[in-house]
C-alpha atoms as a PDB file:
ATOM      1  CA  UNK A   1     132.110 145.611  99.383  1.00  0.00           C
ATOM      2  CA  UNK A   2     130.438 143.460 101.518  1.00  0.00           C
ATOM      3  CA  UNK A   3     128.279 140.285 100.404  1.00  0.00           C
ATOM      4  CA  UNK A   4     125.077 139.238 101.770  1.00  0.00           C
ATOM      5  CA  UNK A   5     123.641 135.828 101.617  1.00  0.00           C
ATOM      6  CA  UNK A   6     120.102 134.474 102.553  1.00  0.00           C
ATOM      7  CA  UNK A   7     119.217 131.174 104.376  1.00  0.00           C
ATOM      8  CA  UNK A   8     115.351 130.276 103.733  1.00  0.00           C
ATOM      9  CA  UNK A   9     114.848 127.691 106.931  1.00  0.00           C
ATOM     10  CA  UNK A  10     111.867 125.131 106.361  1.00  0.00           C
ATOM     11  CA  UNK A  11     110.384 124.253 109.416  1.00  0.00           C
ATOM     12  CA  UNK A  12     108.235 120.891 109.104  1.00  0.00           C
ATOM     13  CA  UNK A  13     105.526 119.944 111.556  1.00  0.00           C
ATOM     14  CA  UNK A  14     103.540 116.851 111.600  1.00  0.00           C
ATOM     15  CA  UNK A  15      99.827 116.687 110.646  1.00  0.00           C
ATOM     16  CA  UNK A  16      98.067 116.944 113.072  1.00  0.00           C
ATOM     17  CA  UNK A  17      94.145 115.627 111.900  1.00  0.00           C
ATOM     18  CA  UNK A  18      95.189 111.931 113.610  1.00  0.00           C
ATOM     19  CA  UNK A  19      95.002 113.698 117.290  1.00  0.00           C
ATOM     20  CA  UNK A  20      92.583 115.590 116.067  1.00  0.00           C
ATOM     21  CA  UNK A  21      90.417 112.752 114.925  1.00  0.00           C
ATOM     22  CA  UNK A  22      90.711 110.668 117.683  1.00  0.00           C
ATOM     23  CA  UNK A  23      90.011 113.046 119.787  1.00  0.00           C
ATOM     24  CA  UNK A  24      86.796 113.423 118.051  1.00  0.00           C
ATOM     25  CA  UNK A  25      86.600 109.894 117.593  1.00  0.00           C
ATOM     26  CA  UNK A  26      86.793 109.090 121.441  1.00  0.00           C
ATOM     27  CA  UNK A  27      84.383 111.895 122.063  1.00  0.00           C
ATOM     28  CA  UNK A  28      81.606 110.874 120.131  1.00  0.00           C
ATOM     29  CA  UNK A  29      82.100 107.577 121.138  1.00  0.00           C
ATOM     30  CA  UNK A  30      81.114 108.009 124.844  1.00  0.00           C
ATOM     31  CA  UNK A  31      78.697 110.707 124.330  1.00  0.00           C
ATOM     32  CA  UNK A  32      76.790 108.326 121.772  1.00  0.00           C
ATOM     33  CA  UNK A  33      77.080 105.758 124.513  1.00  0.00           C
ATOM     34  CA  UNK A  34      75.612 107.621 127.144  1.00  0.00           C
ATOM     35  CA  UNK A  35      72.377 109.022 123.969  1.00  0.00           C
ATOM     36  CA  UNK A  36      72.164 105.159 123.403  1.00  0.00           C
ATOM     37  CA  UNK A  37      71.426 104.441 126.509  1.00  0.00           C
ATOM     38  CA  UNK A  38      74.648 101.862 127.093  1.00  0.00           C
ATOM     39  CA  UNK A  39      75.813 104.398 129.629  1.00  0.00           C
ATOM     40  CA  UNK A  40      74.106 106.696 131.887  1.00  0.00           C
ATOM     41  CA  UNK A  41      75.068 109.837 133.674  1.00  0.00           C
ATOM     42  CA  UNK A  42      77.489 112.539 132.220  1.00  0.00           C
ATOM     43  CA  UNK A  43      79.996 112.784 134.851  1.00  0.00           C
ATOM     44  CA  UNK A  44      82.504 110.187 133.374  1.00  0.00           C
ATOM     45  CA  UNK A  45      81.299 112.146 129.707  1.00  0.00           C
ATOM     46  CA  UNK A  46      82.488 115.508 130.464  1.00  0.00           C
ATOM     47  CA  UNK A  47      85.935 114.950 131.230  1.00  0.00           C
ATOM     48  CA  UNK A  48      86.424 113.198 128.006  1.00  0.00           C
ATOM     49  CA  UNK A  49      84.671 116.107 125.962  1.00  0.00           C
ATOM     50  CA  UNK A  50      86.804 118.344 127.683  1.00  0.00           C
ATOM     51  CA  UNK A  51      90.264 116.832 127.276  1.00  0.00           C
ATOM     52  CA  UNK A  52      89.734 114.989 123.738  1.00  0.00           C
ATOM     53  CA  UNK A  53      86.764 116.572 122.201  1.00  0.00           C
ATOM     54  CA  UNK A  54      87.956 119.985 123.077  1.00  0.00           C
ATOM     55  CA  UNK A  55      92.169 120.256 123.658  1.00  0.00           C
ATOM     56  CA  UNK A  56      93.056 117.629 121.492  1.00  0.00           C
ATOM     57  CA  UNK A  57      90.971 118.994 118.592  1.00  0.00           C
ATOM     58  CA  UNK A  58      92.147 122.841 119.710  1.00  0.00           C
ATOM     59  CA  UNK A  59      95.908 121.219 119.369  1.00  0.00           C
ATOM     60  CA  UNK A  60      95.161 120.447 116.374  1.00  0.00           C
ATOM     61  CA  UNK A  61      93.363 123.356 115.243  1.00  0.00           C
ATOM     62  CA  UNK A  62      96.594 125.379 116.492  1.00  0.00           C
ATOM     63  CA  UNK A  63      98.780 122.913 114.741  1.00  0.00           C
ATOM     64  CA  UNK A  64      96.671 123.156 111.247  1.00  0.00           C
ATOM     65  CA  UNK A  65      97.026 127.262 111.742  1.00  0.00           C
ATOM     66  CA  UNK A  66     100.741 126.796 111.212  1.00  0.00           C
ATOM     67  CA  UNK A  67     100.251 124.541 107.903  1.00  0.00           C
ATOM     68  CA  UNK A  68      98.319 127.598 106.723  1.00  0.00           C
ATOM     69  CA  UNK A  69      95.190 124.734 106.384  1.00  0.00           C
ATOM     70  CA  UNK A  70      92.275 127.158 106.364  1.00  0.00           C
ATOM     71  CA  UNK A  71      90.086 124.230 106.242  1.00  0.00           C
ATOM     72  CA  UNK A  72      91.292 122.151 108.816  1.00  0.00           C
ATOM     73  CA  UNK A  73      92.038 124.998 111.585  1.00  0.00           C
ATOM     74  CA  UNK A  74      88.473 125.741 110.996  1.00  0.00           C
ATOM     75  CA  UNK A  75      86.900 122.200 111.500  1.00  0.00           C
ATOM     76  CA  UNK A  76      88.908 121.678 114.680  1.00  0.00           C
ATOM     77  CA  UNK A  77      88.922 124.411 116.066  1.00  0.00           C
ATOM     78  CA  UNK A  78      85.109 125.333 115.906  1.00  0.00           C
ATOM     79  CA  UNK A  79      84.251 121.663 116.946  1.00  0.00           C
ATOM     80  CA  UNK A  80      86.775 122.007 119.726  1.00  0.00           C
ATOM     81  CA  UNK A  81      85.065 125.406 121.241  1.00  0.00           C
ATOM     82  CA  UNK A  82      81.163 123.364 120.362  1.00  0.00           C
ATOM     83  CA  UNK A  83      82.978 120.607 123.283  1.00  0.00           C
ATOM     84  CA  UNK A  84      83.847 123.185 125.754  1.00  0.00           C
ATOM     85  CA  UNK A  85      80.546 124.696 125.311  1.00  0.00           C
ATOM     86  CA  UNK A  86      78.568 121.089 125.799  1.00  0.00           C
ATOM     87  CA  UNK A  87      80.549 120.164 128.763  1.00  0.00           C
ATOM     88  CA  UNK A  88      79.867 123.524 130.193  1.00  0.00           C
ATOM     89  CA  UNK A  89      76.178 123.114 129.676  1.00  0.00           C
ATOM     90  CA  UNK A  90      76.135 119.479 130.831  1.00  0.00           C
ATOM     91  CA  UNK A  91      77.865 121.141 134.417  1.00  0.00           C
ATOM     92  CA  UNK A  92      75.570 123.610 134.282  1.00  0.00           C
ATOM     93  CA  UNK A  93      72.977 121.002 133.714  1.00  0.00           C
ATOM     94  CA  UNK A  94      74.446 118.667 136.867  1.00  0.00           C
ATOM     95  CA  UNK A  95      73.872 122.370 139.233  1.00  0.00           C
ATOM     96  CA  UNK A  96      77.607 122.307 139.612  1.00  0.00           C
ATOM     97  CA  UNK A  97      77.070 126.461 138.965  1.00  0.00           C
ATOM     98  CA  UNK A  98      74.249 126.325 141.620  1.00  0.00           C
ATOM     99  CA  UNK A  99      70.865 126.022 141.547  1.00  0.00           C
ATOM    100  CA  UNK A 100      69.831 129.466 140.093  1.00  0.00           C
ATOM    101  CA  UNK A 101      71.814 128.417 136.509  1.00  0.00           C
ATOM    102  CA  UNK A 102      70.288 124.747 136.791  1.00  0.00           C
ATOM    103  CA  UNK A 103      66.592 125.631 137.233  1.00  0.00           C
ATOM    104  CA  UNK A 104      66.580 128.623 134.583  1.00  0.00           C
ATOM    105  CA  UNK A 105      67.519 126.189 131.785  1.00  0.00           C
ATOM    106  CA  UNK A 106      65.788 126.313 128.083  1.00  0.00           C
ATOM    107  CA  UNK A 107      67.108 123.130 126.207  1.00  0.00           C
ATOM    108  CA  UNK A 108      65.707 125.148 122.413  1.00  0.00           C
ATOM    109  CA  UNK A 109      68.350 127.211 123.645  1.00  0.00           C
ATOM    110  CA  UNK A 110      70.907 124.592 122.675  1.00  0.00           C
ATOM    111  CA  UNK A 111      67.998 124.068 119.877  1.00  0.00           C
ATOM    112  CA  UNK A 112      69.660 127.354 118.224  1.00  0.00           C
ATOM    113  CA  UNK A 113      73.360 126.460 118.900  1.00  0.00           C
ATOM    114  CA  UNK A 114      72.956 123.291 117.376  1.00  0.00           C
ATOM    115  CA  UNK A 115      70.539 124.846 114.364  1.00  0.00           C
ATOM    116  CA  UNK A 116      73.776 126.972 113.947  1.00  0.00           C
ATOM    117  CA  UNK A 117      76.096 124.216 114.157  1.00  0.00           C
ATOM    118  CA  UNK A 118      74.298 122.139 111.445  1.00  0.00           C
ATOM    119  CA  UNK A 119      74.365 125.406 108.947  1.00  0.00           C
ATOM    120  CA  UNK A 120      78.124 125.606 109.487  1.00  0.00           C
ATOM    121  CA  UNK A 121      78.731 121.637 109.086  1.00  0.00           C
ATOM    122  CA  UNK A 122      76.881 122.024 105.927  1.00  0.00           C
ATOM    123  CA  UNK A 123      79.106 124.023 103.845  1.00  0.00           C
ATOM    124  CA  UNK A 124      82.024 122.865 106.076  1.00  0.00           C
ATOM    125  CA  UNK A 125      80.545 119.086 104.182  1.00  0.00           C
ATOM    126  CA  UNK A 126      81.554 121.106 100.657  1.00  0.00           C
ATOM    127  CA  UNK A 127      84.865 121.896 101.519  1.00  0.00           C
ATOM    128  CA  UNK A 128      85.128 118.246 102.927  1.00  0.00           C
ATOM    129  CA  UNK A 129      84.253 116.633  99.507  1.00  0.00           C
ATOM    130  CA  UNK A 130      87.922 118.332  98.074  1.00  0.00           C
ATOM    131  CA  UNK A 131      89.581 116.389 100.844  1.00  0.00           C
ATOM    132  CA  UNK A 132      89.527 112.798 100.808  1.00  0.00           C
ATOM    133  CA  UNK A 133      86.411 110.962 101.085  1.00  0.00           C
ATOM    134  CA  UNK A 134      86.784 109.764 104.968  1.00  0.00           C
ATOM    135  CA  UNK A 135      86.658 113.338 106.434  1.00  0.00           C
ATOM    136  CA  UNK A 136      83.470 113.732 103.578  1.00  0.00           C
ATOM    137  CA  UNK A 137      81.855 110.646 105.648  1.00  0.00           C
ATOM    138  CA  UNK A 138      82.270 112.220 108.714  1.00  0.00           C
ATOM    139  CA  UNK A 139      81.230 115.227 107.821  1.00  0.00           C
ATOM    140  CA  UNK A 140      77.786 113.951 106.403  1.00  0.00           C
ATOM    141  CA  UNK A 141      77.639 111.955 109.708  1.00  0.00           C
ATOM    142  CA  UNK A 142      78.066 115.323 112.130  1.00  0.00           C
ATOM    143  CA  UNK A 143      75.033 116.664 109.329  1.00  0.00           C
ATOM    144  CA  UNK A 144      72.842 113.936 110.771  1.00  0.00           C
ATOM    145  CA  UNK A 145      74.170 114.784 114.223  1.00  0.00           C
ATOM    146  CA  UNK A 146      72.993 118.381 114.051  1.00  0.00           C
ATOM    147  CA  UNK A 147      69.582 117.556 112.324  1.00  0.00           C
ATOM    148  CA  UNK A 148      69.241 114.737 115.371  1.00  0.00           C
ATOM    149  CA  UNK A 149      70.192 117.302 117.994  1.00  0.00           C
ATOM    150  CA  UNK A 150      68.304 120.392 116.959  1.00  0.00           C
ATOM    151  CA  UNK A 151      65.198 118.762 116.272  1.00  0.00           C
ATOM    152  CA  UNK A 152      65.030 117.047 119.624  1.00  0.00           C
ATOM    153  CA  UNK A 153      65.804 120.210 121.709  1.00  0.00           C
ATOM    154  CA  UNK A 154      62.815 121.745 119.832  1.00  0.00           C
ATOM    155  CA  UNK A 155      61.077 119.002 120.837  1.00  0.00           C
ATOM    156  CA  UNK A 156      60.344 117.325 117.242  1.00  0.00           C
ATOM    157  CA  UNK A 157      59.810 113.567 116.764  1.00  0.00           C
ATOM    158  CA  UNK A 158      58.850 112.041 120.302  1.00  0.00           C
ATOM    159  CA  UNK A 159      62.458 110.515 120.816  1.00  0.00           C
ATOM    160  CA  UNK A 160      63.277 109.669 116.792  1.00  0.00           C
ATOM    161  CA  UNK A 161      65.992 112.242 116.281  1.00  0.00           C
ATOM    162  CA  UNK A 162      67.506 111.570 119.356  1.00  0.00           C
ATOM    163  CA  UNK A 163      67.949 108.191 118.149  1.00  0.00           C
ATOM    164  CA  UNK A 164      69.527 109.575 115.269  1.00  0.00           C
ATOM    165  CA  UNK A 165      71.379 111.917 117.059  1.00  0.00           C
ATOM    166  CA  UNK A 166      72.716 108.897 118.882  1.00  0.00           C
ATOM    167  CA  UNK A 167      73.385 106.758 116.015  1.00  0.00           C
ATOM    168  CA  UNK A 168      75.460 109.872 113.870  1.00  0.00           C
ATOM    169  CA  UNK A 169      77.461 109.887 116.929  1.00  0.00           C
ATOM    170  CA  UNK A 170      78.216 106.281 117.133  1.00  0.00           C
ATOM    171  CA  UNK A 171      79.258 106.422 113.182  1.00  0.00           C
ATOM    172  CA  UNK A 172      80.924 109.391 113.400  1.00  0.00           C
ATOM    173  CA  UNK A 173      82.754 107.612 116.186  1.00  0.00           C
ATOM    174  CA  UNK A 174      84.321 104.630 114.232  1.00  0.00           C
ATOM    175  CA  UNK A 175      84.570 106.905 110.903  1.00  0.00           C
ATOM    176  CA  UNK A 176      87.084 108.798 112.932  1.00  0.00           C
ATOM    177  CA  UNK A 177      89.205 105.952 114.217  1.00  0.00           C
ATOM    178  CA  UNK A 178      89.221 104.854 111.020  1.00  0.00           C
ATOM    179  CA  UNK A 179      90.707 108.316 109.769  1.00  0.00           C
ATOM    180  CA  UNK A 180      92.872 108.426 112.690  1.00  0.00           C
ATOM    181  CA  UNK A 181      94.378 105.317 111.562  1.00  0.00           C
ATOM    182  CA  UNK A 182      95.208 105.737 108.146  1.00  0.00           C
ATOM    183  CA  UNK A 183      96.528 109.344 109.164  1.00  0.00           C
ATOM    184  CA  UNK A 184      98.420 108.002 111.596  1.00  0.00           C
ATOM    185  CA  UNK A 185      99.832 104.487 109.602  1.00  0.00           C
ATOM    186  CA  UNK A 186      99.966 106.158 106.593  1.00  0.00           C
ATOM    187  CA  UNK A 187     102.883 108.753 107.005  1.00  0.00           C
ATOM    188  CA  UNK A 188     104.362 106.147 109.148  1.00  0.00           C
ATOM    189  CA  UNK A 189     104.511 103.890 106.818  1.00  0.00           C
ATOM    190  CA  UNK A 190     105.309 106.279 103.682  1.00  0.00           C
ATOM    191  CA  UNK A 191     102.778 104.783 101.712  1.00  0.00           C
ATOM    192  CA  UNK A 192      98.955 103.993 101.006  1.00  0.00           C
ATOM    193  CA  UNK A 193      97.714 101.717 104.075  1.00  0.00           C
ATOM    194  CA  UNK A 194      94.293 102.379 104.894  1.00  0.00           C
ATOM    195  CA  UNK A 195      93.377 104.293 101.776  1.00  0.00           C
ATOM    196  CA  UNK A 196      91.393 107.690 102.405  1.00  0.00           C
ATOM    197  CA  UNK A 197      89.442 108.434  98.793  1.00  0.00           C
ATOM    198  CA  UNK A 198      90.391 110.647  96.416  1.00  0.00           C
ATOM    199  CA  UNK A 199      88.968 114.116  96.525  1.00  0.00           C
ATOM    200  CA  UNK A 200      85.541 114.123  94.573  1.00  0.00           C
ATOM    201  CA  UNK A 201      87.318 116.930  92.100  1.00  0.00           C
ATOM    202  CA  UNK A 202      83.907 118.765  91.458  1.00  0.00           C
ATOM    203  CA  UNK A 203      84.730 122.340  93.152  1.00  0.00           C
ATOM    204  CA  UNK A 204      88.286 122.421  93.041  1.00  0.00           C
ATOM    205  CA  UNK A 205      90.170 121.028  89.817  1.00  0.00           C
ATOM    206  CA  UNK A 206      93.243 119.028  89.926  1.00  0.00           C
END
Protein backbone atom coordinates (compact mmCIF):
# COMPACT_ATOMS: atom_id res chain seq x y z
CA UNK A 1 0.00 0.00 0.00
CA UNK A 2 0.87 3.22 -0.92
CA UNK A 3 0.60 6.46 1.40
CA UNK A 4 -0.57 9.76 0.42
CA UNK A 5 0.21 12.96 2.12
CA UNK A 6 -1.21 16.56 1.62
CA UNK A 7 0.73 19.91 1.63
CA UNK A 8 -1.84 22.95 2.22
CA UNK A 9 0.55 25.98 0.73
CA UNK A 10 -0.42 29.54 2.19
CA UNK A 11 0.26 32.07 -0.14
CA UNK A 12 0.43 35.68 1.59
CA UNK A 13 0.02 38.90 -0.32
CA UNK A 14 0.31 42.33 0.99
CA UNK A 15 -2.68 44.68 1.50
CA UNK A 16 -3.09 46.45 -0.90
CA UNK A 17 -5.68 49.64 0.35
CA UNK A 18 -2.18 51.91 0.86
CA UNK A 19 -1.76 51.99 -3.20
CA UNK A 20 -5.06 52.01 -3.37
CA UNK A 21 -5.53 55.02 -1.19
CA UNK A 22 -3.02 57.05 -2.47
CA UNK A 23 -3.97 56.59 -5.55
CA UNK A 24 -7.22 58.01 -4.59
CA UNK A 25 -5.60 60.34 -2.44
CA UNK A 26 -3.42 61.92 -5.31
CA UNK A 27 -6.45 61.89 -7.52
CA UNK A 28 -8.70 63.88 -5.64
CA UNK A 29 -6.10 66.03 -4.79
CA UNK A 30 -5.52 67.55 -8.29
CA UNK A 31 -8.97 67.26 -9.47
CA UNK A 32 -10.09 69.36 -6.28
CA UNK A 33 -7.33 71.70 -7.30
CA UNK A 34 -8.32 72.27 -10.65
CA UNK A 35 -12.75 72.58 -8.98
CA UNK A 36 -11.01 75.12 -6.57
CA UNK A 37 -9.86 77.05 -8.95
CA UNK A 38 -5.86 76.74 -7.80
CA UNK A 39 -5.36 75.03 -11.13
CA UNK A 40 -6.93 75.36 -14.41
CA UNK A 41 -7.23 73.17 -17.42
CA UNK A 42 -7.57 69.28 -17.28
CA UNK A 43 -4.80 68.21 -19.39
CA UNK A 44 -2.17 67.77 -16.55
CA UNK A 45 -5.65 66.17 -14.52
CA UNK A 46 -6.33 63.36 -16.74
CA UNK A 47 -3.21 61.61 -16.75
CA UNK A 48 -3.23 61.45 -13.05
CA UNK A 49 -6.95 60.09 -12.95
CA UNK A 50 -5.93 57.68 -15.33
CA UNK A 51 -2.76 56.20 -13.85
CA UNK A 52 -3.60 56.70 -9.94
CA UNK A 53 -7.26 57.21 -9.74
CA UNK A 54 -7.92 54.40 -12.09
CA UNK A 55 -4.78 51.52 -12.27
CA UNK A 56 -3.59 51.99 -8.99
CA UNK A 57 -7.06 51.62 -7.42
CA UNK A 58 -7.86 48.61 -10.19
CA UNK A 59 -4.39 47.01 -8.68
CA UNK A 60 -5.75 47.12 -5.81
CA UNK A 61 -9.13 46.07 -6.50
CA UNK A 62 -7.39 42.91 -8.24
CA UNK A 63 -5.18 42.51 -5.27
CA UNK A 64 -8.29 42.72 -2.62
CA UNK A 65 -10.09 39.91 -5.08
CA UNK A 66 -7.37 37.52 -3.99
CA UNK A 67 -7.85 38.34 -0.07
CA UNK A 68 -11.43 37.27 -0.81
CA UNK A 69 -12.25 41.20 0.59
CA UNK A 70 -15.70 41.58 -0.93
CA UNK A 71 -15.72 44.98 0.42
CA UNK A 72 -12.63 46.32 -0.61
CA UNK A 73 -12.51 44.77 -4.33
CA UNK A 74 -15.74 46.53 -4.59
CA UNK A 75 -14.71 50.11 -3.40
CA UNK A 76 -11.65 50.06 -5.64
CA UNK A 77 -12.58 48.66 -8.21
CA UNK A 78 -15.91 50.60 -8.95
CA UNK A 79 -14.07 53.94 -8.08
CA UNK A 80 -11.28 52.84 -10.36
CA UNK A 81 -13.76 52.21 -13.56
CA UNK A 82 -15.82 55.96 -12.19
CA UNK A 83 -11.77 57.44 -13.11
CA UNK A 84 -11.54 55.90 -16.43
CA UNK A 85 -14.95 57.01 -17.17
CA UNK A 86 -14.18 60.91 -15.98
CA UNK A 87 -11.01 61.07 -17.84
CA UNK A 88 -12.76 59.75 -20.83
CA UNK A 89 -15.42 62.38 -20.58
CA UNK A 90 -12.96 65.17 -19.74
CA UNK A 91 -11.14 63.99 -23.46
CA UNK A 92 -14.22 63.87 -24.84
CA UNK A 93 -14.89 67.20 -23.31
CA UNK A 94 -11.23 68.71 -24.68
CA UNK A 95 -12.70 67.37 -28.64
CA UNK A 96 -9.81 64.98 -28.53
CA UNK A 97 -12.76 62.39 -30.13
CA UNK A 98 -13.62 65.22 -32.64
CA UNK A 99 -15.93 67.71 -32.78
CA UNK A 100 -19.18 65.68 -33.39
CA UNK A 101 -18.66 63.93 -29.57
CA UNK A 102 -17.62 67.49 -28.13
CA UNK A 103 -20.60 69.56 -29.35
CA UNK A 104 -23.36 66.78 -28.59
CA UNK A 105 -22.50 66.89 -24.86
CA UNK A 106 -25.36 66.86 -21.94
CA UNK A 107 -23.42 67.50 -18.58
CA UNK A 108 -27.13 65.96 -16.50
CA UNK A 109 -25.84 63.16 -18.31
CA UNK A 110 -22.95 62.86 -15.89
CA UNK A 111 -25.93 64.33 -13.54
CA UNK A 112 -27.23 60.51 -13.60
CA UNK A 113 -23.78 58.79 -13.34
CA UNK A 114 -22.95 60.70 -10.47
CA UNK A 115 -26.81 60.40 -8.94
CA UNK A 116 -25.82 56.65 -9.31
CA UNK A 117 -22.53 56.96 -7.85
CA UNK A 118 -23.81 58.74 -4.67
CA UNK A 119 -26.61 55.76 -4.17
CA UNK A 120 -23.77 53.22 -4.33
CA UNK A 121 -21.31 55.32 -1.92
CA UNK A 122 -24.17 55.36 0.39
CA UNK A 123 -24.54 51.88 1.41
CA UNK A 124 -20.86 51.34 0.39
CA UNK A 125 -20.63 54.28 3.76
CA UNK A 126 -22.48 51.17 5.87
CA UNK A 127 -20.16 48.65 5.09
CA UNK A 128 -17.37 51.32 5.75
CA UNK A 129 -18.54 51.94 9.40
CA UNK A 130 -17.42 47.87 10.16
CA UNK A 131 -13.99 48.88 8.95
CA UNK A 132 -12.07 51.28 10.79
CA UNK A 133 -13.19 54.72 11.14
CA UNK A 134 -10.64 56.44 8.46
CA UNK A 135 -12.10 54.60 5.39
CA UNK A 136 -15.81 55.65 7.29
CA UNK A 137 -14.41 59.43 6.91
CA UNK A 138 -13.71 59.04 3.53
CA UNK A 139 -16.49 57.48 2.67
CA UNK A 140 -18.86 60.25 4.16
CA UNK A 141 -16.50 62.68 2.32
CA UNK A 142 -17.04 60.90 -1.41
CA UNK A 143 -21.14 61.22 -0.01
CA UNK A 144 -20.61 64.97 -0.11
CA UNK A 145 -18.69 64.55 -3.35
CA UNK A 146 -21.60 62.92 -5.14
CA UNK A 147 -24.32 65.27 -3.61
CA UNK A 148 -21.75 68.30 -4.84
CA UNK A 149 -21.39 66.75 -8.28
CA UNK A 150 -24.89 65.67 -9.15
CA UNK A 151 -26.52 68.66 -8.07
CA UNK A 152 -24.30 70.94 -10.10
CA UNK A 153 -24.62 68.95 -13.40
CA UNK A 154 -28.41 69.40 -12.88
CA UNK A 155 -27.73 72.72 -12.54
CA UNK A 156 -28.83 73.23 -8.70
CA UNK A 157 -27.34 75.94 -6.45
CA UNK A 158 -25.72 78.69 -8.81
CA UNK A 159 -22.06 77.40 -8.10
CA UNK A 160 -22.67 76.17 -4.13
CA UNK A 161 -22.34 72.45 -4.70
CA UNK A 162 -19.60 72.80 -6.84
CA UNK A 163 -17.91 74.38 -4.05
CA UNK A 164 -18.73 71.50 -2.11
CA UNK A 165 -17.94 69.23 -4.63
CA UNK A 166 -14.55 70.88 -4.53
CA UNK A 167 -14.08 70.96 -0.92
CA UNK A 168 -15.19 66.82 -0.43
CA UNK A 169 -12.48 66.38 -2.84
CA UNK A 170 -9.86 68.32 -1.12
CA UNK A 171 -10.83 66.31 2.31
CA UNK A 172 -11.17 63.27 0.80
CA UNK A 173 -7.71 64.05 -0.49
CA UNK A 174 -5.74 64.36 2.85
CA UNK A 175 -8.20 61.67 4.58
CA UNK A 176 -6.59 59.31 2.16
CA UNK A 177 -2.95 60.15 2.72
CA UNK A 178 -3.66 59.89 6.01
CA UNK A 179 -5.01 56.19 5.50
CA UNK A 180 -2.30 55.53 3.17
CA UNK A 181 0.04 56.22 5.87
CA UNK A 182 -1.01 54.33 8.67
CA UNK A 183 -1.63 51.35 6.12
CA UNK A 184 1.49 51.69 4.92
CA UNK A 185 3.63 52.45 8.55
CA UNK A 186 1.55 50.33 10.30
CA UNK A 187 2.40 46.74 8.95
CA UNK A 188 5.79 48.12 8.58
CA UNK A 189 6.18 48.80 11.73
CA UNK A 190 4.14 45.71 13.30
CA UNK A 191 2.31 47.83 15.47
CA UNK A 192 -0.31 50.75 16.07
CA UNK A 193 1.33 54.05 14.45
CA UNK A 194 -1.17 56.19 13.05
CA UNK A 195 -4.18 54.60 14.66
CA UNK A 196 -7.23 53.89 12.20
CA UNK A 197 -10.55 53.62 14.71
CA UNK A 198 -12.08 50.78 15.73
CA UNK A 199 -14.98 49.48 13.73
CA UNK A 200 -18.27 51.22 15.03
CA UNK A 201 -19.56 47.39 15.93
CA UNK A 202 -23.31 48.30 15.18
CA UNK A 203 -23.98 45.89 12.02
CA UNK A 204 -21.50 43.37 12.45
CA UNK A 205 -20.71 42.02 16.12
CA UNK A 206 -17.34 41.29 17.36
Amino acid sequence: MTSQSQQHVKIVTADPSAIGLFGLAIVTLVASSQKLGITSGLGYVIPWAIFFGAFAQLFACIQDAKHNNTFGMTAFGAYAFFWFGMAASWLIKLGVFGPELASGLDVKQLGFVFLGYLIFTLFMTIGAMETNKVLFIIFVWIDFLFIGLSLDSFGVGNGAFHSLAAYAELAIAIVSFYGCGAAVLNAHFGRVFLPVGAPFKIFKKA
